[in-house]
C-alpha atoms as a PDB file:
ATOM      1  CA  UNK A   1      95.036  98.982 109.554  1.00  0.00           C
ATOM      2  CA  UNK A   2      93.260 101.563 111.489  1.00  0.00           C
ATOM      3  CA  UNK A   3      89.795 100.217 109.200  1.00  0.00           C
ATOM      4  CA  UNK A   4      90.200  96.841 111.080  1.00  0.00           C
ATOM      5  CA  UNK A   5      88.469  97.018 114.730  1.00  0.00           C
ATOM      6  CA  UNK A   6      85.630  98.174 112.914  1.00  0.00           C
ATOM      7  CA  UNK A   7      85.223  94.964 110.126  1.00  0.00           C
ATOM      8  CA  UNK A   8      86.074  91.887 110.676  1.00  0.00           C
ATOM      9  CA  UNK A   9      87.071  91.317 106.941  1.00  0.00           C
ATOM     10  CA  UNK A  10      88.387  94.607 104.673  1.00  0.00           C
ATOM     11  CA  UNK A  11      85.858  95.326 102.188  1.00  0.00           C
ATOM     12  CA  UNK A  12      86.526  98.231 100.341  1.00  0.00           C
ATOM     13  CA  UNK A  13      82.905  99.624  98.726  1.00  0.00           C
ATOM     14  CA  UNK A  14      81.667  99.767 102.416  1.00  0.00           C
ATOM     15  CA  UNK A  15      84.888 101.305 104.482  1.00  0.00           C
ATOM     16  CA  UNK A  16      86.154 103.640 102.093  1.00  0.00           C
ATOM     17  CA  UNK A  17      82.863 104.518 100.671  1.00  0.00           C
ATOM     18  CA  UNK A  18      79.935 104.602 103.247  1.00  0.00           C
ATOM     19  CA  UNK A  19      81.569 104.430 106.694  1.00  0.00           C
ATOM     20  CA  UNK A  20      84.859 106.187 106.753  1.00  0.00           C
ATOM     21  CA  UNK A  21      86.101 109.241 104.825  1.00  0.00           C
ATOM     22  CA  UNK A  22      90.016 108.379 103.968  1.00  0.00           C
ATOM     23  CA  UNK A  23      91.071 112.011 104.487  1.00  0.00           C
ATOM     24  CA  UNK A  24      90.272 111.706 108.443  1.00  0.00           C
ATOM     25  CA  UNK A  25      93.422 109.052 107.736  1.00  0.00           C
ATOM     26  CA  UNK A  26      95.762 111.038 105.279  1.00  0.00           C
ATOM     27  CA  UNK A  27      98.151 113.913 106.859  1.00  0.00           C
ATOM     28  CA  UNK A  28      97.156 117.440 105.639  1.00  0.00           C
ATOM     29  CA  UNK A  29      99.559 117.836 102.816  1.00  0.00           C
ATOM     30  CA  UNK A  30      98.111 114.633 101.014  1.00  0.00           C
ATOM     31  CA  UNK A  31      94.561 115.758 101.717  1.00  0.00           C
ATOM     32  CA  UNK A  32      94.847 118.292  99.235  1.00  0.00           C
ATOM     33  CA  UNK A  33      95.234 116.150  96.408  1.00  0.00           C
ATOM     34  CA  UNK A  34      92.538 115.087  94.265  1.00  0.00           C
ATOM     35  CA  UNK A  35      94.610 111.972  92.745  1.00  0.00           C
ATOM     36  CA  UNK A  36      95.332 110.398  96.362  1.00  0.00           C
ATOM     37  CA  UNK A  37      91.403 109.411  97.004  1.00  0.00           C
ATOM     38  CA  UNK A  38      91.760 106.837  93.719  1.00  0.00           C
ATOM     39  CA  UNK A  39      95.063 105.760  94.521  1.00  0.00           C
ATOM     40  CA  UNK A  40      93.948 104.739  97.954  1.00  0.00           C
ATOM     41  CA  UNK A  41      91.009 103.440  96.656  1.00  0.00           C
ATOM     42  CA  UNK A  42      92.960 101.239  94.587  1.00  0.00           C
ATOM     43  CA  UNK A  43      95.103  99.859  96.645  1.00  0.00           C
ATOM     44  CA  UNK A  44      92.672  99.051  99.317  1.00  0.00           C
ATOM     45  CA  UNK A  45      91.039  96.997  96.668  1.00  0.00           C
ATOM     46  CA  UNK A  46      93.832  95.107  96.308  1.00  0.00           C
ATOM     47  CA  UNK A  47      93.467  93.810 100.531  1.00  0.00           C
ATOM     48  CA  UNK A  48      89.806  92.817 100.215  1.00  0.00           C
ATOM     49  CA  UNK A  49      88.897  89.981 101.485  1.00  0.00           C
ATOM     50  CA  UNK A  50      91.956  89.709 104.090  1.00  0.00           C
ATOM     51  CA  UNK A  51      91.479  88.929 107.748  1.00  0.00           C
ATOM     52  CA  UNK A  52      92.482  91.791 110.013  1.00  0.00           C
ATOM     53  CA  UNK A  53      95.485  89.730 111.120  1.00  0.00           C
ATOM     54  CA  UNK A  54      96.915  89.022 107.596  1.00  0.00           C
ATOM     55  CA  UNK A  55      96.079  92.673 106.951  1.00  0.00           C
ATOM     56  CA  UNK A  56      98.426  93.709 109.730  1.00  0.00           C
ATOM     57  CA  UNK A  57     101.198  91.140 108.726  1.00  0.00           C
ATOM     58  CA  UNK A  58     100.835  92.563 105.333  1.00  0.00           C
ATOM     59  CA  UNK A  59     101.384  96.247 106.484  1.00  0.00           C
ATOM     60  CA  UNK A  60     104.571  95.614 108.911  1.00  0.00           C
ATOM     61  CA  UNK A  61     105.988  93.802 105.989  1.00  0.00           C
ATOM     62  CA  UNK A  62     105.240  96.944 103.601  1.00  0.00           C
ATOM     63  CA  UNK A  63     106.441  98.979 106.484  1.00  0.00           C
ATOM     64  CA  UNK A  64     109.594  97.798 107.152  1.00  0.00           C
ATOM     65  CA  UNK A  65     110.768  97.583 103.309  1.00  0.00           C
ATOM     66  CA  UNK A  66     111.030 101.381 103.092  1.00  0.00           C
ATOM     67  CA  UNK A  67     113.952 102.690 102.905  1.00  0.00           C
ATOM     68  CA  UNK A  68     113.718 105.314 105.947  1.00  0.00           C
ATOM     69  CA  UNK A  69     112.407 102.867 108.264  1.00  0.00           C
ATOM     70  CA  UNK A  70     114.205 102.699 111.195  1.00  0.00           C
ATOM     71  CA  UNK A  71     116.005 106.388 110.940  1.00  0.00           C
ATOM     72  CA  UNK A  72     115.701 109.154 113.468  1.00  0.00           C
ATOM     73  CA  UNK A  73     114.998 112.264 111.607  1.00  0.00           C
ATOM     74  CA  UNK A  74     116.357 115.547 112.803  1.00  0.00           C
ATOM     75  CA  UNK A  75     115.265 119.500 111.447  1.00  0.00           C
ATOM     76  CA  UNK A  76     118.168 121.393 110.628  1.00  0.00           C
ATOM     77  CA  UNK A  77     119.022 123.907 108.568  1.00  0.00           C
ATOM     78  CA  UNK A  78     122.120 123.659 106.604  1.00  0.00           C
ATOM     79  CA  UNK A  79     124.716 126.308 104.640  1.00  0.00           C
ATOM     80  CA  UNK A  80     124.682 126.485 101.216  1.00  0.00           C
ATOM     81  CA  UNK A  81     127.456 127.485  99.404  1.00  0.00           C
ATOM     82  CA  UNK A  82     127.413 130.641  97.323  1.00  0.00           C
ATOM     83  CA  UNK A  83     124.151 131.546  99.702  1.00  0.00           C
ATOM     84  CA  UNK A  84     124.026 133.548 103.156  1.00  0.00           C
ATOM     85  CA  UNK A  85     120.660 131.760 103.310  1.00  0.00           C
ATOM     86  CA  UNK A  86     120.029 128.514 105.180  1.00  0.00           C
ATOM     87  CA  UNK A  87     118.088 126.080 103.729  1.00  0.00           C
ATOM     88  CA  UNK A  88     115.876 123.809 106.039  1.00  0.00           C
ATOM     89  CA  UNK A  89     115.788 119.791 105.960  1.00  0.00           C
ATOM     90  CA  UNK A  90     115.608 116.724 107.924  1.00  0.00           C
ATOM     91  CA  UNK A  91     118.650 114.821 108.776  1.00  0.00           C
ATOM     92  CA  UNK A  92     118.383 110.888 109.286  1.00  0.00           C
ATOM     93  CA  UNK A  93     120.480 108.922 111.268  1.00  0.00           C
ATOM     94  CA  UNK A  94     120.389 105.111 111.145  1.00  0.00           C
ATOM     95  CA  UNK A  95     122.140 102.026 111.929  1.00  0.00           C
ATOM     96  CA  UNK A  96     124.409 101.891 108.840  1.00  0.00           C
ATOM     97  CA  UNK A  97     123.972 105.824 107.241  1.00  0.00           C
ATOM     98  CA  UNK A  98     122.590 109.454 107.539  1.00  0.00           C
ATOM     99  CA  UNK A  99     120.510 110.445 104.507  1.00  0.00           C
ATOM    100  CA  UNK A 100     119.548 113.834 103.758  1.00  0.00           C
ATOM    101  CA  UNK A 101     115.927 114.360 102.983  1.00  0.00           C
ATOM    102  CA  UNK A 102     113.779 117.285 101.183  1.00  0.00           C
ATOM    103  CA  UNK A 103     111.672 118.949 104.231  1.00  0.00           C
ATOM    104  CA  UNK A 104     108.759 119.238 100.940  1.00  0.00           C
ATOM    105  CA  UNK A 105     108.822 116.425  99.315  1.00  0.00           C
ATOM    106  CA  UNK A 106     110.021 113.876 101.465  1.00  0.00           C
ATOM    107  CA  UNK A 107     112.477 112.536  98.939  1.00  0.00           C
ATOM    108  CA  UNK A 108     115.565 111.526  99.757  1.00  0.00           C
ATOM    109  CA  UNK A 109     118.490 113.498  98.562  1.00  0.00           C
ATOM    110  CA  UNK A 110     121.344 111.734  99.925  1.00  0.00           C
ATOM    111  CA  UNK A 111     122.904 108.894 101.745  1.00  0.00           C
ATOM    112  CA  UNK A 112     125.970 108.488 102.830  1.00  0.00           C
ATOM    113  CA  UNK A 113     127.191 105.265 104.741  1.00  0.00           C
ATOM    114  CA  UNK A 114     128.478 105.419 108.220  1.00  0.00           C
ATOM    115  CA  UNK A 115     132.127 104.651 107.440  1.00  0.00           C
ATOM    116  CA  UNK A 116     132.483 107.937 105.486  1.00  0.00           C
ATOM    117  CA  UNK A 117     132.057 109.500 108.493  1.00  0.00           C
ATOM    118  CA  UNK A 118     135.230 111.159 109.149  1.00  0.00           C
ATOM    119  CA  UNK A 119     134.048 113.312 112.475  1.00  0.00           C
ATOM    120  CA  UNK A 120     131.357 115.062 113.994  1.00  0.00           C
ATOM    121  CA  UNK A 121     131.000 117.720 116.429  1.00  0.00           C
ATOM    122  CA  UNK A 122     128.034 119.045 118.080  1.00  0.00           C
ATOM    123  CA  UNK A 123     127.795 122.717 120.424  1.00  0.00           C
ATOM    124  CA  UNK A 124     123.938 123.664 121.655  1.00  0.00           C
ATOM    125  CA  UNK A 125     123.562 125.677 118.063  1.00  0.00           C
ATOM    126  CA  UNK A 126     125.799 123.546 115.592  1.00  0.00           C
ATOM    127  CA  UNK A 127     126.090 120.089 114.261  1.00  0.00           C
ATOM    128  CA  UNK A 128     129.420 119.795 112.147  1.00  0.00           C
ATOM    129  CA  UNK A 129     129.675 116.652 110.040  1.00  0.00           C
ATOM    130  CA  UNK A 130     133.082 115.674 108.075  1.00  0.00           C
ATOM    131  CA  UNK A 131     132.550 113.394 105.304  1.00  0.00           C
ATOM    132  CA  UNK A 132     135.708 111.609 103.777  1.00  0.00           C
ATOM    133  CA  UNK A 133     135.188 111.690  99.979  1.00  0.00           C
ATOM    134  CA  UNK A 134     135.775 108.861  98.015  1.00  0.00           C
ATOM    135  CA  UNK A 135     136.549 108.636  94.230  1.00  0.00           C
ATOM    136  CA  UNK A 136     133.643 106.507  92.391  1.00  0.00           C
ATOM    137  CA  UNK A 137     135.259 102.957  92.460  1.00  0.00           C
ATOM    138  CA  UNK A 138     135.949 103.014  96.200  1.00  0.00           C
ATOM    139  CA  UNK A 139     132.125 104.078  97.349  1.00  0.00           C
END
């Protein structure tokens, strides 16, 4: 999407290739990889030939169908049991849950729905959450 003020119509051999370098668009963790340049490469491909319009419906639509879309992520560092260590991570809140997410690899380690929710408190150093448990059948 950021390609399209420059071309009128997305064609891959000359953005990717001759005008733009794809790591000015990647963040700095993803730079580093020598797999991403083909896999961007290859899905660029696959929007040749789209107007810049379409391109744009096509990338809200792709945007909006992950799964942390929407969520307000938080850093926090949380107690492990059986460690004196805290271990850092980002903490979503959304609509309908609050996920738990890997501050490395972005992946999503848990997500528990709103209505689980038992309490919360919050002081200026602490965020206390209270999850009520439920046995398999019931979640």
């Amino acid at each position: 999407v950021t390609l399209l003020p420059k071309l009128s119509v997305l064609l891959p051999s000359v953005c990717l290739t001759h005008i733009l370098s794809i790591y000015t668009f990647l963040p700095l963790e993803y730079q580093k990889s020598r797999f991403m340049k083909p896999r961007v490469l290859v899905d660029y491909s696959k929007l040749s030939g789209l107007t810049p319009m379409n391109a744009k419906i096509r990338y809200v639509k792709l945007f909006r169908s992950l799964k942390t879309y929407g969520v307000s992520f938080f850093h926090v560092k949380e107690k492990v049991r059986g460690k004196r260590q805290l271990t850092s991570l980002w903490l979503g809140v959304a609509r309908e849950s609050i996920m738990r997410m890997d501050m490395k690899t972005k992946e999503v380690l848990e997500t528990w729905p709103i209505k689980t929710i038992r309490r919360w408190a919050v002081s200026p150093t602490t965020f206390t959450l209270v999850r009520l448990y439920l046995n398999r059948d019931n979640s």
